[in-house]
N, C-alpha and C. Protein backbone atom coordinates (compact mmCIF):
# COMPACT_ATOMS: atom_id res chain seq x y z
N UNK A 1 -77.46 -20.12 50.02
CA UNK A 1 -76.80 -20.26 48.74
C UNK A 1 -77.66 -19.58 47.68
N UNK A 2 -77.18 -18.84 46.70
CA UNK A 2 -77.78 -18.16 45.59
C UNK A 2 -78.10 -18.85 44.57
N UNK A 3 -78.39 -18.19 43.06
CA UNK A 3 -78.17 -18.88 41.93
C UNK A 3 -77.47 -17.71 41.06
N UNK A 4 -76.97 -18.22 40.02
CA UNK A 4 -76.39 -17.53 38.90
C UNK A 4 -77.21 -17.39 37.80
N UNK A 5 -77.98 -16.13 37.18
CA UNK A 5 -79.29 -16.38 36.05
C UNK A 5 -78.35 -15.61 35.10
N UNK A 6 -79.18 -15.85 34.15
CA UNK A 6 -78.74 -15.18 32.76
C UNK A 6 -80.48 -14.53 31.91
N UNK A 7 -80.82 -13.35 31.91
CA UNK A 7 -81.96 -12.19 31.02
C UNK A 7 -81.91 -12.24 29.06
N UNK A 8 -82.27 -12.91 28.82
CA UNK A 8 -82.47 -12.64 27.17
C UNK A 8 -83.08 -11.54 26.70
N UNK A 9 -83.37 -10.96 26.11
CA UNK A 9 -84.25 -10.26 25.55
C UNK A 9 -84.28 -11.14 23.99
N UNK A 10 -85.91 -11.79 24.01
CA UNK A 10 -86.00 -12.17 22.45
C UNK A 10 -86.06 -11.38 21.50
N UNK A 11 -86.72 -9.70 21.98
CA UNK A 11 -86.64 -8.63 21.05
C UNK A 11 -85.65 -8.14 20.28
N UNK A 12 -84.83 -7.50 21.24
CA UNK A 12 -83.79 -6.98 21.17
C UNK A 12 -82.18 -7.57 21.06
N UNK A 13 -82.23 -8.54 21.64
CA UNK A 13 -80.59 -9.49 21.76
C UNK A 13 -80.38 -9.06 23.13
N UNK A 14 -80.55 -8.15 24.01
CA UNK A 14 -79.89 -7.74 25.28
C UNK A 14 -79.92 -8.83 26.34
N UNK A 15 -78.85 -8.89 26.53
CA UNK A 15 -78.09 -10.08 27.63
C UNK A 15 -77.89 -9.27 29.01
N UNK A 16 -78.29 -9.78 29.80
CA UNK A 16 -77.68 -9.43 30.87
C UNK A 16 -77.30 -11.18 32.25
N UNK A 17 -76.34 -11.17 31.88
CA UNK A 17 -75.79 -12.23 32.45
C UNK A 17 -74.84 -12.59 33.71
N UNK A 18 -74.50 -13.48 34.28
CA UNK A 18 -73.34 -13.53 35.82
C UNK A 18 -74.17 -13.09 36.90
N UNK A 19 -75.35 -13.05 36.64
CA UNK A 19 -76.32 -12.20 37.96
C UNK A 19 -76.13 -13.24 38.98
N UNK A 20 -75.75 -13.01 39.93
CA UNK A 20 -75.06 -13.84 41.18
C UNK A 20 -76.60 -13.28 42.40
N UNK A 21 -77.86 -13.59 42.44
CA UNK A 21 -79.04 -13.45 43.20
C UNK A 21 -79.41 -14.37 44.43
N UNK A 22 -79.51 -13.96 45.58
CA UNK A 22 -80.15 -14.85 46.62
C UNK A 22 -79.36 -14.54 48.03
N UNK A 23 -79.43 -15.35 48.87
CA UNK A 23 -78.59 -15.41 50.21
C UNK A 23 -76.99 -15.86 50.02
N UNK A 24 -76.10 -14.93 50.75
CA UNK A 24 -74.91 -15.55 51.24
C UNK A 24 -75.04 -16.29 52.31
N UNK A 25 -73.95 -17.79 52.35
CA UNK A 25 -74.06 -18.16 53.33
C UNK A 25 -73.03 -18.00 54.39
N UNK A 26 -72.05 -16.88 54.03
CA UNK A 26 -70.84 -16.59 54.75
C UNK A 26 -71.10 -15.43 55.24
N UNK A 27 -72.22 -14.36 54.60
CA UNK A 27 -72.47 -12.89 55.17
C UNK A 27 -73.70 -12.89 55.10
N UNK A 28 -74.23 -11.87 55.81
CA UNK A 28 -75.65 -11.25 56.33
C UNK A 28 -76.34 -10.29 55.08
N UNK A 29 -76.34 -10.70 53.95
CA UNK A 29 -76.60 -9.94 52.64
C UNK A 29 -77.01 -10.98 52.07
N UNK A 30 -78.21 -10.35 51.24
CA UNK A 30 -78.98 -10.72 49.89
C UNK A 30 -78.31 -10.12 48.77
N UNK A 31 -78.22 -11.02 47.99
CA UNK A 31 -77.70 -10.01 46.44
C UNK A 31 -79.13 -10.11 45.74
N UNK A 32 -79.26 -8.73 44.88
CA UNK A 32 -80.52 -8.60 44.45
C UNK A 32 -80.22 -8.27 43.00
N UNK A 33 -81.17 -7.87 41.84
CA UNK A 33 -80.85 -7.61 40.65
C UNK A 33 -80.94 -5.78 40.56
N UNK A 34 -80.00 -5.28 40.27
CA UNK A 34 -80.34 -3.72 40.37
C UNK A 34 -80.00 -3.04 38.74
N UNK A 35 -80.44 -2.34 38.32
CA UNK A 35 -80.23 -1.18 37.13
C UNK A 35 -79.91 0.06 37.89
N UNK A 36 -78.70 -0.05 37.49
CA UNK A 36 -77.81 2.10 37.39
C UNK A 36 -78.86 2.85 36.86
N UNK A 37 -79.37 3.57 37.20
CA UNK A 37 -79.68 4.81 36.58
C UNK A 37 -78.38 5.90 35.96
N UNK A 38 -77.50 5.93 35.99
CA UNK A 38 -76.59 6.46 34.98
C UNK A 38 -76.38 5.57 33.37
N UNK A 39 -75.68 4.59 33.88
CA UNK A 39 -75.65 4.11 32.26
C UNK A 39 -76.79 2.82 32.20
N UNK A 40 -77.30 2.56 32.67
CA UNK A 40 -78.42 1.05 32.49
C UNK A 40 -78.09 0.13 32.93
N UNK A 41 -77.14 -0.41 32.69
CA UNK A 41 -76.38 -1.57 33.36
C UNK A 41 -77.06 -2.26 34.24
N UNK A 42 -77.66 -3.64 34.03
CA UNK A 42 -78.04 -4.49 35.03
C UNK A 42 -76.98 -5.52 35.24
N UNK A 43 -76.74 -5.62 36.83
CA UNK A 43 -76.04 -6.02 37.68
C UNK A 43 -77.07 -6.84 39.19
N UNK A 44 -75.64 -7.09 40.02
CA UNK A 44 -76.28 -7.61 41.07
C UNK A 44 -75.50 -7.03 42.00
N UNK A 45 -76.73 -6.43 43.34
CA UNK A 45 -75.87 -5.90 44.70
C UNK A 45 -75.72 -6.26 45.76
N UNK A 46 -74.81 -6.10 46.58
CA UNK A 46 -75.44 -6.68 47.88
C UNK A 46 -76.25 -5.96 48.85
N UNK A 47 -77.42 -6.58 49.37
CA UNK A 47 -77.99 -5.57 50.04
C UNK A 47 -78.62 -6.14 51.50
N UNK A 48 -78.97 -5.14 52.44
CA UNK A 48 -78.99 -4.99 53.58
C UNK A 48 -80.21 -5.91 54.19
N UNK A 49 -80.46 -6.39 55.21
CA UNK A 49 -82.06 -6.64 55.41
C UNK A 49 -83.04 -5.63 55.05
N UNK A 50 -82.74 -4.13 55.04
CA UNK A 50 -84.03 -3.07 54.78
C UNK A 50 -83.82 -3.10 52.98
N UNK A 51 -83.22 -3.95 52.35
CA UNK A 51 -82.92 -3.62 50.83
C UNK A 51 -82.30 -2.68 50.18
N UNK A 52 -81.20 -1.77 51.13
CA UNK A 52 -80.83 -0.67 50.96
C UNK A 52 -78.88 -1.22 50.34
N UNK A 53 -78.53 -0.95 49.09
CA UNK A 53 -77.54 -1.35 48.37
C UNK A 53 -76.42 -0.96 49.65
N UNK A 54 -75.54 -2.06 49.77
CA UNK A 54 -74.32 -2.01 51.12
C UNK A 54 -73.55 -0.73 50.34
N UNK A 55 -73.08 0.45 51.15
CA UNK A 55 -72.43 1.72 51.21
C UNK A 55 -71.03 1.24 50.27
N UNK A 56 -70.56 0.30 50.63
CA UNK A 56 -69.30 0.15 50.43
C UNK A 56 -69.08 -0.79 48.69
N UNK A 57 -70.18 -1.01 48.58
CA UNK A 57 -70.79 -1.64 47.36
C UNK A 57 -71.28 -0.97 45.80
N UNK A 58 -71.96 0.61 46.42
CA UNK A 58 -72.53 1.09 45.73
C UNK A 58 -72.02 2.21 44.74
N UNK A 59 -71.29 1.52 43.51
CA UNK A 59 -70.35 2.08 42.60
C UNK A 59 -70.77 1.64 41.22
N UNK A 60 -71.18 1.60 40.18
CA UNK A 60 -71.26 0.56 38.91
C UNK A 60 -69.94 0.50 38.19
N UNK A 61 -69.36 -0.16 38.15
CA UNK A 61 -68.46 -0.76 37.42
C UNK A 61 -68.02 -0.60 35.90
N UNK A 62 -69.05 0.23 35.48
CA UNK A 62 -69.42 1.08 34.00
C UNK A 62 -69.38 2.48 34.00
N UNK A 63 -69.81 2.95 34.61
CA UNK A 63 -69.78 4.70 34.54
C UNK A 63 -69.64 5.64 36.26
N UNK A 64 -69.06 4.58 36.79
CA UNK A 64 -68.74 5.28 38.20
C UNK A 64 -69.93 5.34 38.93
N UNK A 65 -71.53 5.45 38.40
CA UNK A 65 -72.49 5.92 38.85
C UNK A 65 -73.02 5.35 40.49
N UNK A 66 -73.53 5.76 41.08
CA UNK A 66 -73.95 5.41 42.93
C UNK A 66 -75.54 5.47 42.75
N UNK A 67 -76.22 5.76 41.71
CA UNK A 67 -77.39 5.73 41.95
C UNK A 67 -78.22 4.49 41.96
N UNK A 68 -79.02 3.86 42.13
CA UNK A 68 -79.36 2.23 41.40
C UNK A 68 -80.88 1.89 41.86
N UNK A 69 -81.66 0.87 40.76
CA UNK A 69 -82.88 1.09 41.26
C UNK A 69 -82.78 -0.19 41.47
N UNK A 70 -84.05 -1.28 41.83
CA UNK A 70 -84.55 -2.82 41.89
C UNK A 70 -84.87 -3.04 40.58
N UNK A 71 -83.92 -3.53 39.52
CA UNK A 71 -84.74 -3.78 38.37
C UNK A 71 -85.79 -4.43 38.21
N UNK A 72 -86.87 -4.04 36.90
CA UNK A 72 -88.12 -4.89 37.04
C UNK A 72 -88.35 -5.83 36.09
N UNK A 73 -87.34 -6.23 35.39
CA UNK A 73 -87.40 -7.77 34.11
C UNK A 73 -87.51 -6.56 32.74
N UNK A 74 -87.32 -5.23 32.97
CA UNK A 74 -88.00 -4.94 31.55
C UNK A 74 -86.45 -4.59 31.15
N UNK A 75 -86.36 -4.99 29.42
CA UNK A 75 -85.00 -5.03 28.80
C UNK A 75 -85.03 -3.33 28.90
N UNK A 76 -84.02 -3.35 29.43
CA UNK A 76 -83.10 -1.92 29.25
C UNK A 76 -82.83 -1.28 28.26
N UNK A 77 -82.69 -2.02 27.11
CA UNK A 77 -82.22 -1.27 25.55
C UNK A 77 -83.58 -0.69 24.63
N UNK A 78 -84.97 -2.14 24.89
CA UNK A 78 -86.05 -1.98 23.76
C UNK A 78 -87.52 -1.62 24.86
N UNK A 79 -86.87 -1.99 26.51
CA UNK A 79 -88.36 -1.62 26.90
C UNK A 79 -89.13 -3.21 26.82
N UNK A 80 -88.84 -4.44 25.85
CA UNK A 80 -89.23 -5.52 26.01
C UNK A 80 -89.99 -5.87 27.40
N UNK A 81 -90.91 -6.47 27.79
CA UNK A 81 -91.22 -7.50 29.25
C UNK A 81 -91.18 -8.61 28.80
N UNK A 82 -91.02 -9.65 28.18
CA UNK A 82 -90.89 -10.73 27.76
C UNK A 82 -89.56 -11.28 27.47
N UNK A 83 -88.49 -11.26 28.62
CA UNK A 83 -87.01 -12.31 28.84
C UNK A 83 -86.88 -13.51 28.47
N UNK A 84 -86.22 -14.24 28.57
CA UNK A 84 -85.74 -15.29 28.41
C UNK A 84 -84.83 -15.11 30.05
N UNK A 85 -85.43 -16.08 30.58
CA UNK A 85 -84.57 -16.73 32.05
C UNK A 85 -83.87 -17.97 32.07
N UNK A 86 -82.56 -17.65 32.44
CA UNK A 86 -82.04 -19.11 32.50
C UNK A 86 -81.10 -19.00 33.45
N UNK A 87 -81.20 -20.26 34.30
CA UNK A 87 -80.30 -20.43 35.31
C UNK A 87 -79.55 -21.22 35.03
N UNK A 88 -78.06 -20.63 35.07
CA UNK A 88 -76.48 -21.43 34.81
C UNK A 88 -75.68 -21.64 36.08
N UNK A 89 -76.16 -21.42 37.14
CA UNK A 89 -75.10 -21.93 37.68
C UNK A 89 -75.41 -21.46 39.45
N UNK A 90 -74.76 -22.10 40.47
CA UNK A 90 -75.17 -21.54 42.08
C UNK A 90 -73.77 -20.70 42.08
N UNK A 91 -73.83 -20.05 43.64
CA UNK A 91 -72.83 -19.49 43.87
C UNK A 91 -72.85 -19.07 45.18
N UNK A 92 -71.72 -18.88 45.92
CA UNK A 92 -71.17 -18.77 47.36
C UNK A 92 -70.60 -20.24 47.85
């Protein structure tokens, strides 16, 4: 079973929220936290045991883009490292 987090940025205001992270317990996938390299967008993917984003998965939902990295907590808009974490909710 996963959790559902929610990213503040105290700097900036940038939200990134619905992040659905952890084990399924119905499929063989981790969802992880990823950033598009096309438009920024942090999201969540599903991914493989080698950590490699599932083929059939790997689209962003914002600008079409297929590229995507492991995000690293840093706000996307100001560059911030200092989030605000909060967990709202499980999921699967």
């Amino acid at each position: 079973m996963g959790v559902i987090v929610q990213y503040t940025c105290k700097q900036c205001g940038f939200v990134a929220d619905d992040l659905a992270i952890g084990p399924s317990m119905f499929q063989d996938v981790n969802h992880k936290i990823v950033r598009c390299t096309g438009c920024a967008k942090v999201m969540t993917m599903p991914v493989d045991a080698d950590n490699v984003v599932l083929e059939k998965y790997r689209k962003c939902h914002i600008c079409g883009g297929t590229d995507f990295v492991f995000w690293n907590g840093i706000c996307p808009k100001c560059g911030n490292k200092d989030l605000d974490f909060e967990q709202t909710g499980w999921w699967d």
